[in-house]
Each structure stands twice: as structure tokens, then as C-alpha cells.
Protein backbone atom coordinates (compact mmCIF):
# COMPACT_ATOMS: atom_id res chain seq x y z
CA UNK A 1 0.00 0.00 0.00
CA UNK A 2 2.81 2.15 0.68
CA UNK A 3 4.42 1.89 -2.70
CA UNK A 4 0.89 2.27 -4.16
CA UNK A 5 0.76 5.80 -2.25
CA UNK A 6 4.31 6.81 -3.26
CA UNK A 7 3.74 5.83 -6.97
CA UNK A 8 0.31 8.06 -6.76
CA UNK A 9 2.05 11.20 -5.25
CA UNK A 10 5.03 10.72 -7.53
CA UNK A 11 2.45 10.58 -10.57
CA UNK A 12 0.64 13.19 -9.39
CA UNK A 13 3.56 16.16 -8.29
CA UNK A 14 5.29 15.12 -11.82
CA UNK A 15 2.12 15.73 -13.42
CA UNK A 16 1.80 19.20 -11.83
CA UNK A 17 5.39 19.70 -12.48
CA UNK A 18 5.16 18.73 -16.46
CA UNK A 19 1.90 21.11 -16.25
CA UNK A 20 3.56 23.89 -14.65
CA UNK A 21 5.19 25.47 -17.47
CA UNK A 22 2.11 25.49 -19.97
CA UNK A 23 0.01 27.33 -16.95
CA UNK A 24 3.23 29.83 -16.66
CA UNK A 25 3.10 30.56 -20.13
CA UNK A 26 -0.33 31.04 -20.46
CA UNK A 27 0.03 33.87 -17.26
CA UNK A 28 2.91 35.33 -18.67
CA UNK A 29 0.65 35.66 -22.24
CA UNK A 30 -1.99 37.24 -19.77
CA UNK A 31 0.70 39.94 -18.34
CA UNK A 32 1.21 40.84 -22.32
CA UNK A 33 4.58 39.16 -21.32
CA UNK A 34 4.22 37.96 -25.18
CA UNK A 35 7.48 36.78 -25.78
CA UNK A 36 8.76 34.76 -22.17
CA UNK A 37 5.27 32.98 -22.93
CA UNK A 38 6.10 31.78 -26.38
CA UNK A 39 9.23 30.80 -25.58
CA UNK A 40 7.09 28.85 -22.36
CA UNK A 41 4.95 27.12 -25.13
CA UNK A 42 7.41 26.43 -27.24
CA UNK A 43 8.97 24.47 -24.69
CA UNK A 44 6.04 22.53 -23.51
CA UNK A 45 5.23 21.95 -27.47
CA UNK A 46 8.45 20.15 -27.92
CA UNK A 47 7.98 17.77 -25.18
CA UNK A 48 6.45 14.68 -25.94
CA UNK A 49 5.22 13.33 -22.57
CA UNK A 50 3.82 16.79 -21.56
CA UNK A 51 0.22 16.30 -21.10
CA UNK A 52 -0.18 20.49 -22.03
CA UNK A 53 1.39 19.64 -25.31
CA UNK A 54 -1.36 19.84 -27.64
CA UNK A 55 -2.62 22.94 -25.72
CA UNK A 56 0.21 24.17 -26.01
CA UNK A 57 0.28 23.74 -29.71
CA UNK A 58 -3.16 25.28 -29.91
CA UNK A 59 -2.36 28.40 -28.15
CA UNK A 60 0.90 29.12 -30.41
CA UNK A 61 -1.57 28.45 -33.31
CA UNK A 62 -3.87 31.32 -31.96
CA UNK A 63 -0.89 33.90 -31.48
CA UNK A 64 0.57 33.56 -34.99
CA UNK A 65 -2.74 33.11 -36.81
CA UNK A 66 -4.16 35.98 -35.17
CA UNK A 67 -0.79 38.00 -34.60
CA UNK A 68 -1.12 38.53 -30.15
CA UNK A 69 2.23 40.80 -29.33
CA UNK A 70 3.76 39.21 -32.70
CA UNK A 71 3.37 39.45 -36.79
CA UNK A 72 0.66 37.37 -38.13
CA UNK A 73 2.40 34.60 -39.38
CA UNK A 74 -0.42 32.32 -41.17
CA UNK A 75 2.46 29.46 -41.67
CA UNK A 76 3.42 28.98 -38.36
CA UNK A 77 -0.21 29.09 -37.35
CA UNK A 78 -0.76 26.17 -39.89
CA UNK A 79 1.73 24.32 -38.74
CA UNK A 80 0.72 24.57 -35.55
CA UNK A 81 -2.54 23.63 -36.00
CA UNK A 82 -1.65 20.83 -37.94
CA UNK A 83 0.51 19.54 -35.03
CA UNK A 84 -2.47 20.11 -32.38
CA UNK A 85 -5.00 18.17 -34.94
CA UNK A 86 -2.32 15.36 -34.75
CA UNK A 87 -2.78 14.95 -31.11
CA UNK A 88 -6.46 14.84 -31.19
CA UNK A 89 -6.52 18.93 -29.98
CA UNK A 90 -10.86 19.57 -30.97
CA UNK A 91 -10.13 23.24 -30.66
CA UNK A 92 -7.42 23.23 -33.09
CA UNK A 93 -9.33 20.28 -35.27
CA UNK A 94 -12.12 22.26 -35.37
CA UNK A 95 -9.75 25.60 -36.73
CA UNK A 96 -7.88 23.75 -39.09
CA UNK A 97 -11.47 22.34 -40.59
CA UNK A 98 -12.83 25.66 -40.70
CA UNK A 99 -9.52 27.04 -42.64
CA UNK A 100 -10.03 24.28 -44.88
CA UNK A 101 -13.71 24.70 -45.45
CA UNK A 102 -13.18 28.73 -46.28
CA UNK A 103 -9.68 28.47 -48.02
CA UNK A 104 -8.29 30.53 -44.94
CA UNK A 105 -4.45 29.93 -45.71
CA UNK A 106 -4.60 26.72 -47.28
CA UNK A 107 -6.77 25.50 -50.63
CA UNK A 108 -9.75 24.90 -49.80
CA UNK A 109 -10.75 21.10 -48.99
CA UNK A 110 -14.52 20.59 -48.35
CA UNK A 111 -13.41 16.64 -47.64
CA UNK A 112 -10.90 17.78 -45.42
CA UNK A 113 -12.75 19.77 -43.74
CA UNK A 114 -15.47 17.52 -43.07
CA UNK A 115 -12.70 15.11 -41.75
CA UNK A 116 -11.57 17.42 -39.00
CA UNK A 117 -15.02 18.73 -38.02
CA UNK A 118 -16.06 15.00 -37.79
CA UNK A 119 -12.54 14.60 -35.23
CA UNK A 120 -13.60 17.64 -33.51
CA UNK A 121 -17.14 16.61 -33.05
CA UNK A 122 -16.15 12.90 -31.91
CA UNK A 123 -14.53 14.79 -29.04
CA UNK A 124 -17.18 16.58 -28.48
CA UNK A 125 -17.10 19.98 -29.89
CA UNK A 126 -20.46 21.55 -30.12
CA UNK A 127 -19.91 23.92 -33.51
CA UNK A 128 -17.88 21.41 -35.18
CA UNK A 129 -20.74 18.99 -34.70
CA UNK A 130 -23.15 22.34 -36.21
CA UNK A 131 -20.68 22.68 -38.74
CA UNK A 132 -20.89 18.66 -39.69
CA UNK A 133 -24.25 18.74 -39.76
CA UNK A 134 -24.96 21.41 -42.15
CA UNK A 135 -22.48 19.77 -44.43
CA UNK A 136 -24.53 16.34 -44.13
CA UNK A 137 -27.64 18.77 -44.39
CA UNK A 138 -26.21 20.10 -47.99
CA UNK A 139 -24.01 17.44 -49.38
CA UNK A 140 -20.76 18.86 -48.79
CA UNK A 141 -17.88 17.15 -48.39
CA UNK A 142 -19.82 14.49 -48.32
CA UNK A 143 -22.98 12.42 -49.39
CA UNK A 144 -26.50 14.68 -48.60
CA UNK A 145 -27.54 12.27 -45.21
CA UNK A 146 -30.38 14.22 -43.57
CA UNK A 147 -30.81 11.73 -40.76
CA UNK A 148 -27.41 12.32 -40.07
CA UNK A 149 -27.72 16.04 -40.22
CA UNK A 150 -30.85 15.58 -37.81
CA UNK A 151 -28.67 14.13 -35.49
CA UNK A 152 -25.93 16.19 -35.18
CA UNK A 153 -28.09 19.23 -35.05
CA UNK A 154 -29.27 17.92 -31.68
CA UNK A 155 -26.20 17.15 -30.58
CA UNK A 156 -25.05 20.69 -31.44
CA UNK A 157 -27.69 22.14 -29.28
CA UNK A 158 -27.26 19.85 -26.59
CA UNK A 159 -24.33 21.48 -26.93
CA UNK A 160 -25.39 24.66 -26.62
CA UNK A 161 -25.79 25.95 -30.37
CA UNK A 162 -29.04 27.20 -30.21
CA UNK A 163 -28.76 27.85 -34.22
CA UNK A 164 -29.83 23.95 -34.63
CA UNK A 165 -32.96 24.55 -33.64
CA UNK A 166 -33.96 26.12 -36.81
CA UNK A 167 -32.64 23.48 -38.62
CA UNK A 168 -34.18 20.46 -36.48
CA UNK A 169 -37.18 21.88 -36.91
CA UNK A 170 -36.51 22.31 -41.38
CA UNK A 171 -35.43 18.05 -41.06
CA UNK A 172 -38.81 17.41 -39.06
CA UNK A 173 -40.99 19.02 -41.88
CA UNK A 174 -38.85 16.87 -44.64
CA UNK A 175 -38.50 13.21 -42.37
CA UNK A 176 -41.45 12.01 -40.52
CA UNK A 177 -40.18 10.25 -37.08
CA UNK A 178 -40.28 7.02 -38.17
CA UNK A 179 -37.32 7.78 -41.06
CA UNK A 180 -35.58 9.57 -38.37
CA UNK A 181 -35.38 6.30 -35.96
């Protein structure tokens, strides 16, 4: 039991301690302190058993996309993206899908799009799962399913995306119940 308790502690303090640089940054990026946080999230995006990594990844995404205390640099905010998306980030899944379904930076990829929305939304992200579902309600990026559409549209306002309601209501004039089931 003993070695039970000092494995948990150890687990848990290491955790904290692996955590403790992405919370830093994020303070320091809070002061304005633009640059010490950067290099912060740099370091916690290079290492590969921090469980802030993705997060991380995300936030350096956010700064260079949208140019907080630094140059807009749409690249770097790809590529981070693209390296949050790898690590199952929704918030970043759900960007890179939305760059992708506008052209924002990259050519625009309905497909791919749908593919990251469809990530995003399997982790739960409520407009990524509004965003599926309109393309299942139109066809886009994939094959026109409006029972599929129907469902995601709930899911989205579940998820608090009170927009679906309009378009639960469209699917309910179209599909009687009993095609929904």
C-alpha cells in the first residue's frame, strides 16, 4: 500500500510539475509578457510526454494566426494547427477544418474539412458537430444524409448551439419520425 501511495504522489507532483510550465506561459501571455510565454509554449510543445502539449500547440496556433504581441504569421499558425490536430486537440481540429472549409491559408478542402469537423465533433465539440451537420444537411464534403444532419443538429444544441434549432425543426418538416429512428 505504501508503494501504491508513493507511486500516486510521484504521478501526481510530476504531473503538476510537467503542467507547470504550460500554466506559466499562459500567465505570462496574460501579463502581455508575449514573448517569455512563447518561448514557455514552445517548450512545452516540444515535449512529448507533456500532457499540455497539444494545448500548447493550440495556443501558439492562436498567437501567430491571429498576430497577439507578434506578426501574423499564417504558416506557423498552420503548422501549428496541424501539429495540435495530430494529437487529437478539438479546438485546433475544429480551426484547421474551418480554414479548410473557407480556403483561410490553405486551398480549400470541403473533404478535409469535413474530416476534421467530424474529429472535432467525436470529441465533443459543439460547432464542429453544427458545422458537420450542415455539411450532411447540404451534401458537402460528403454524401446529402439528412438523418445524419438531424442528429448532429441535436447534438449541437445539446451542446449549446441554439442555431440547430432552426434546422431540427426544417429536417422534421422533410423526415417524418419514423425515417428519423
Amino acid at each position: 500500500m505504501k508503494k501504491f501511495l508513493i507511486l500516486f504522489v510521484f504521478l501526481f507532483s510530476s504531473t503538476n510539475l510537467v503542467a507547470e510550465d504550460y500554466f506559466k506561459a499562459l500567465e505570462l501571455f496574460n501579463l502581455r509578457k508575449i514573448e517569455d510565454s512563447l518561448i514557455l509554449f514552445k517548450k512545452v510543445a516540444n515535449k512529448e510526454g507533456d500532457i499540455k502539449r497539444s494545448d500548447a500547440m493550440f495556443n501558439l496556433a492562436i498567437i501567430y494566426d491571429n498576430g497577439f504581441g507578434v506578426p501574423v504569421d499564417k504558416t506557423r499558425a498552420l503548422y501549428y494547427y496541424e501539429a495540435a490536430s495530430g494529437l487529437s486537440n478539438k479546438y485546433a481540429q475544429y480551426n484547421l477544418g474551418w480554414k479548410y472549409y473557407n480556403g483561410e491559408s490553405v486551398n480549400k478542402d470541403v473533404m478535409k474539412a469535413f474530416d476534421l469537423y467530424k474529429a472535432a465533433a467525436d470529441f465533443g465539440h459543439p460547432r464542429a458537430m453544427y458545422n458537420l451537420a450542415n455539411m450532411y444537411y447540404l451534401g458537402v464534403g460528403t454524401v446529402k444524409d439528412l438523418k445524419m444532419a438531424y442528429k448532429m443538429f441535436l447534438h449541437s444544441k445539446i451542446g449549446g448551439i441554439g442555431e440547430s434549432r432552426f434546422f431540427i425543426d426544417e429536417i422534421s418538416r422533410i423526415i417524418t419520425p419514423e425515417e428519423l429512428v
